[in-house]
Structures are given as structure tokens and as C-alpha cells.
Protein backbone atom coordinates (compact mmCIF):
# COMPACT_ATOMS: atom_id res chain seq x y z
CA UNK A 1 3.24 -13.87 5.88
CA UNK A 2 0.01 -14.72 4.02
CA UNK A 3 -2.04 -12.99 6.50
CA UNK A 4 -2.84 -9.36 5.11
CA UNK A 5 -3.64 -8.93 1.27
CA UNK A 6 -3.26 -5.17 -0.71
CA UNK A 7 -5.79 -4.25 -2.85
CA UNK A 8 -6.71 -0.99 -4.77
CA UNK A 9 -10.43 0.54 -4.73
CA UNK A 10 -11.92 3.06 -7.28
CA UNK A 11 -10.54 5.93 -5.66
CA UNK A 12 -7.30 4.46 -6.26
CA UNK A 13 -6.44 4.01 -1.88
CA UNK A 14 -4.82 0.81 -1.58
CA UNK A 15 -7.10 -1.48 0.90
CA UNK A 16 -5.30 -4.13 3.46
CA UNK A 17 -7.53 -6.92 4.36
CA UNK A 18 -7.23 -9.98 6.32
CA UNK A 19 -7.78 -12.93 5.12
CA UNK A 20 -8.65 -15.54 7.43
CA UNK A 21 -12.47 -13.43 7.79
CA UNK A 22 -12.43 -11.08 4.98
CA UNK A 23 -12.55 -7.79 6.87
CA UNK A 24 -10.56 -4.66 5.86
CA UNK A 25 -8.63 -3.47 8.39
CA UNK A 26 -7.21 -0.35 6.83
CA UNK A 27 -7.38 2.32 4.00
CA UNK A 28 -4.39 3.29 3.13
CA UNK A 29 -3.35 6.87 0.79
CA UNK A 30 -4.09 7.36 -2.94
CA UNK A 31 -1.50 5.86 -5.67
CA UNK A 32 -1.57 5.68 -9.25
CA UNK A 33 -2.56 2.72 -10.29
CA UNK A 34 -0.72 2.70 -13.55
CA UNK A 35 2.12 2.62 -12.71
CA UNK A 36 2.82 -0.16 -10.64
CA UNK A 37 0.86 -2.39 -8.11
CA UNK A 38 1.41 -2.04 -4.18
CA UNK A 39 4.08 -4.53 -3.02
CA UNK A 40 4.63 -5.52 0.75
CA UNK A 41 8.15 -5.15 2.20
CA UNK A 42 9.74 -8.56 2.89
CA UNK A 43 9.25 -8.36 6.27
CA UNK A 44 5.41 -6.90 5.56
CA UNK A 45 5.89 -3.93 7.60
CA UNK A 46 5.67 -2.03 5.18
CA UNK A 47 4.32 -1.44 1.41
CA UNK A 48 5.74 0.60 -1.65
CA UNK A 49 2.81 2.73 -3.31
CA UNK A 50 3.82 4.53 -6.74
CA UNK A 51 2.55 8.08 -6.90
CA UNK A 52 2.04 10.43 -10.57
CA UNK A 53 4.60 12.55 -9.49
CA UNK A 54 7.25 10.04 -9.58
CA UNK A 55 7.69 8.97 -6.15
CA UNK A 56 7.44 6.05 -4.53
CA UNK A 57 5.47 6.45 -1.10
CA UNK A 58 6.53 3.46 1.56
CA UNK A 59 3.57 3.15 3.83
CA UNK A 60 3.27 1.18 7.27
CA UNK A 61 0.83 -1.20 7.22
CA UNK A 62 0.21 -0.99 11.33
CA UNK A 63 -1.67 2.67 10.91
CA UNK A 64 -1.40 3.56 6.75
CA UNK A 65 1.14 6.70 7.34
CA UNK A 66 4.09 7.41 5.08
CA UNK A 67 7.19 6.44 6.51
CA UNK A 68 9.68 7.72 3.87
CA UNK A 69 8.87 8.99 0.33
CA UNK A 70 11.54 7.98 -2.27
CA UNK A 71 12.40 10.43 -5.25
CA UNK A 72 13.48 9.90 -9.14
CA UNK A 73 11.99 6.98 -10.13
């Protein structure tokens, strides 16, 4: 919805901010960040974070916990 923004720090957390004021609002767990960037669910509930082990962790963005954890990718 244009309101929340994903990036990744040095410690390779992903980092939701909000952008009408700039504040983060939440760290979320560690991904690898070569293998893919973090993409928000169409509905931006949610956001797919790749891990090294070949997983793909789907995180809620309301409080940063896994959800689900998707295997052989």
C-alpha cells in the first residue's frame, strides 16, 4: 500500500519503516542477502525472506515472527 518500506541492515535483519516520518517500526529476522531481496505479500501482511539453508522464511509484518517456513527452493 505504499505505506511500509523493507530494507536490509549490516547484520543482514530486514528493517520495515514507515514512510510518511521515516521511523522504523520493526526489525525483523536475519536473511541472506544474496540470494534474493525481501518482497511484501500482495496484501502486505506479510514478507518472503530467503535464508542460506534454502528456505524461504514468510514473516508478518504486524510483530516480525515467522508464520510458515517454505522448503526446496
Amino acid at each position: 500500500d505504499g505505506q511500509i518500506i523493507a530494507s536490509r541492515n549490516q547484520d543482514k535483519a530486514i528493517e520495515l519503516w514507515q514512510v510518511s516520518d521515516g521511523k522504523k517500526i520493526a526489525t525483523l529476522p536475519d536473511a541472506d542477502p544474496g540470494l534474493c531481496p525481501p518482497v511484501f505479500s500482495t496484501d502486505g501482511q506479510f514478507i518472503a525472506a530467503c535464508q542460506r539453508r534454502g528456505t524461504i522464511n514468510l514473516l508478518r509484518v504486524s510483530d516480525g515472527k515467522v508464520a510458515t517456513t517454505l522448503t526446496g527452493h
